[in-house]
N, C-alpha and C. Protein backbone atom coordinates (compact mmCIF):
# COMPACT_ATOMS: atom_id res chain seq x y z
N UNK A 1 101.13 -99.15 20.97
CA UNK A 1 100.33 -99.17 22.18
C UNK A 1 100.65 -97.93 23.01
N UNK A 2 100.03 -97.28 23.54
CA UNK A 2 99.66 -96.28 24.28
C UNK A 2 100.24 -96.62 25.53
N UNK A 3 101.44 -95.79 26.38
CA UNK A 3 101.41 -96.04 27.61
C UNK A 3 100.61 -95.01 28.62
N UNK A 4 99.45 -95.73 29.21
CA UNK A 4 98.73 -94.99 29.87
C UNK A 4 99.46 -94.19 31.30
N UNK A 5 100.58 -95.06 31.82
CA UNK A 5 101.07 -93.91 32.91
C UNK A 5 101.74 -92.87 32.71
N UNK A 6 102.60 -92.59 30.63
CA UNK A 6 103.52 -91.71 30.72
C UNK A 6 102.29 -90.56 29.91
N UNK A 7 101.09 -90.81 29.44
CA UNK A 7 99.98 -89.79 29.86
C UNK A 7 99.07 -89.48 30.58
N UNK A 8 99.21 -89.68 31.73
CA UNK A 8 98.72 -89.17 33.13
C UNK A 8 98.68 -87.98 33.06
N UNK A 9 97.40 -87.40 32.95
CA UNK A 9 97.34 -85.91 33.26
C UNK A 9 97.91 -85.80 35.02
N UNK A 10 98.90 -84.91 34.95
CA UNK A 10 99.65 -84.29 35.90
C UNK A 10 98.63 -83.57 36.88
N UNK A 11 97.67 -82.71 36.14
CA UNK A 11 97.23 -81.71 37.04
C UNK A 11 96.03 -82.62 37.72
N UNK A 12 95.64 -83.50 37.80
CA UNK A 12 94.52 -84.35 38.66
C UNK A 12 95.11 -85.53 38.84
N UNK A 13 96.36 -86.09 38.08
CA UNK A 13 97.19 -87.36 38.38
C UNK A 13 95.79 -88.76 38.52
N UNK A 14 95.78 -88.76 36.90
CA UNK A 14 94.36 -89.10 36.02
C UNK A 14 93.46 -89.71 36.98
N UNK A 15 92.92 -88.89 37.69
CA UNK A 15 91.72 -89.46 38.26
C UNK A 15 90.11 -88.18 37.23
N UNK A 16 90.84 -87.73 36.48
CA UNK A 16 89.56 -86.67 35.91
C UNK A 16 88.76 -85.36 36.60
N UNK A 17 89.77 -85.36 38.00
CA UNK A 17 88.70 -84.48 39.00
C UNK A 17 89.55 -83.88 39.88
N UNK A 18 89.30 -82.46 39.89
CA UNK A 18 90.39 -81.21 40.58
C UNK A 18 89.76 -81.01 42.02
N UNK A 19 90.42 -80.49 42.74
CA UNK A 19 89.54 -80.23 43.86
C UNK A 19 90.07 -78.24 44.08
N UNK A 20 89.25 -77.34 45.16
CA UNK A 20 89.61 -76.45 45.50
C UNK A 20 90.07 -76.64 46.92
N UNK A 21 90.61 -75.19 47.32
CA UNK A 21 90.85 -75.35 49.05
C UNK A 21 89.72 -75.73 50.04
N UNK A 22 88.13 -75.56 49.46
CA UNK A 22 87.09 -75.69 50.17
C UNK A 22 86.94 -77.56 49.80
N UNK A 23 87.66 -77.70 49.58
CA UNK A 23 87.24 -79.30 48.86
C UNK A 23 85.76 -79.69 47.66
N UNK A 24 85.76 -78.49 47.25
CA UNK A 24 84.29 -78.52 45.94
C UNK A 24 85.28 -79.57 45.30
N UNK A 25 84.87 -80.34 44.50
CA UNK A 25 85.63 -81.21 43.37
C UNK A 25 84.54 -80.70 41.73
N UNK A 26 85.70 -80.54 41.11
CA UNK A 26 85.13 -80.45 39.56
C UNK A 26 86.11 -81.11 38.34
N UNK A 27 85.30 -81.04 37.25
CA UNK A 27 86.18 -81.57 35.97
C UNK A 27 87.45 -81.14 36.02
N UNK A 28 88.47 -81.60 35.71
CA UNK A 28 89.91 -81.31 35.39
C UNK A 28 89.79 -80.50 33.97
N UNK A 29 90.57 -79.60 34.26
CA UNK A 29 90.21 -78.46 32.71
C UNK A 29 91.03 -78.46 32.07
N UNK A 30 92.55 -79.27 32.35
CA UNK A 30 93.88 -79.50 31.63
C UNK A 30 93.14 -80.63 30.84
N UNK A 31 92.57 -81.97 31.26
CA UNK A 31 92.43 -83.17 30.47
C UNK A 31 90.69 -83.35 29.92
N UNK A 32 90.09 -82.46 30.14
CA UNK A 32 88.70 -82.32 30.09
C UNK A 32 88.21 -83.42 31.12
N UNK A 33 88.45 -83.97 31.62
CA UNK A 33 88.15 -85.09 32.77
C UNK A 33 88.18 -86.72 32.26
N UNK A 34 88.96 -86.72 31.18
CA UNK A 34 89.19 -87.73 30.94
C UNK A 34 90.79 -88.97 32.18
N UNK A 35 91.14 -88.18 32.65
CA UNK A 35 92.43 -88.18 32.97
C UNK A 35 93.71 -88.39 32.85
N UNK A 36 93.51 -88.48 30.83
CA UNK A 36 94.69 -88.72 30.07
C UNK A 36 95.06 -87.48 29.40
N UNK A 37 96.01 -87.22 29.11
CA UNK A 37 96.65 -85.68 28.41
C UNK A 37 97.95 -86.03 27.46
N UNK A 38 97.48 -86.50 26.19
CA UNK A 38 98.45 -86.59 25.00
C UNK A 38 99.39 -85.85 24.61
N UNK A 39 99.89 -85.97 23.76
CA UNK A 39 101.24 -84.61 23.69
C UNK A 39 100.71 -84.21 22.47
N UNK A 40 100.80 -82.55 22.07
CA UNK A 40 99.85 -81.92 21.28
C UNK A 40 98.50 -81.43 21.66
N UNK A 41 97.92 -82.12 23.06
CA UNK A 41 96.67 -81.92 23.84
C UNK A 41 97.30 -80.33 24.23
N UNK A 42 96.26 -79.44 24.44
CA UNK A 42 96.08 -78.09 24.86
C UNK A 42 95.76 -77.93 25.80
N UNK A 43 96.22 -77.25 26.87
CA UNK A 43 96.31 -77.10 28.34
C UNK A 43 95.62 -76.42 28.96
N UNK A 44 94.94 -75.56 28.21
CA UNK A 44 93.86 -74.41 28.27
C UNK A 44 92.91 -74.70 27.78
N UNK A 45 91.63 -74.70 28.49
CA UNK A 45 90.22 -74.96 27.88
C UNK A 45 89.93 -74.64 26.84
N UNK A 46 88.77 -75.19 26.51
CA UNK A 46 88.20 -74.40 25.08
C UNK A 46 87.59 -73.42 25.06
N UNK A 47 87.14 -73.48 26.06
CA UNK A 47 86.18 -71.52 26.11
C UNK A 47 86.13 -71.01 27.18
N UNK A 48 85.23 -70.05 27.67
CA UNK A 48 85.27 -69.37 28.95
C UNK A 48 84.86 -70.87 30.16
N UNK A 49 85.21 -70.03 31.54
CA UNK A 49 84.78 -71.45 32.67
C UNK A 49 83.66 -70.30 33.39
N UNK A 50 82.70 -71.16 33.71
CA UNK A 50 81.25 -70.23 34.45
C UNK A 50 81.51 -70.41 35.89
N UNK A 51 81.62 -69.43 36.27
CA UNK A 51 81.97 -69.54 37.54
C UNK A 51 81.08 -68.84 38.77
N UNK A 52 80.95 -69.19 39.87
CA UNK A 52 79.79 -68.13 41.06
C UNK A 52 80.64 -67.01 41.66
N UNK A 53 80.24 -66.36 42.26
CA UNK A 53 80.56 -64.99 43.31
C UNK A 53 81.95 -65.23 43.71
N UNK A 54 81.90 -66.89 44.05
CA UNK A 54 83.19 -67.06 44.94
C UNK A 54 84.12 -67.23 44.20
N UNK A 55 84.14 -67.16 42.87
CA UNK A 55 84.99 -68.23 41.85
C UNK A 55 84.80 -69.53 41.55
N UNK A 56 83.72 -69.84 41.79
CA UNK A 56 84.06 -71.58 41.64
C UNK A 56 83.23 -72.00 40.53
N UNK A 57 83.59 -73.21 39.65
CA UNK A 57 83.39 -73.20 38.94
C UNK A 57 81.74 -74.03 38.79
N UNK A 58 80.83 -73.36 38.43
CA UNK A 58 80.10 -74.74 38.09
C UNK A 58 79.67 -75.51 36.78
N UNK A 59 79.82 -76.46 36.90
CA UNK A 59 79.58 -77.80 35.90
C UNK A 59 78.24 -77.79 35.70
């Protein structure tokens, strides 16, 4: 059995959703927005992130 709190993605603390300083909220890009992060899971996206003028990302 799977313990779901000791894979808690850390970087959104599994809720699936990051926020910026402006408060935009987007997918978590450590857990793909699932808000679980396995061991062997890759921490870095899979491809480029599309982002606007300001940096931010859009979905």
């Amino acid at each position: 059995m799977v313990n779901r709190r000791e894979n808690t993605c850390k970087a959104c603390e599994g809720t699936g959703m990051l926020a910026d300083d402006e408060e935009w909220q987007y997918t978590c890009t450590v857990c793909g927005g699932d808000g679980i992060f396995h061991p062997g899971d890759r921490a870095e996206p899979s491809g480029l992130i599309n982002v606007d003028e300001n940096n931010r990302m859009l979905d």
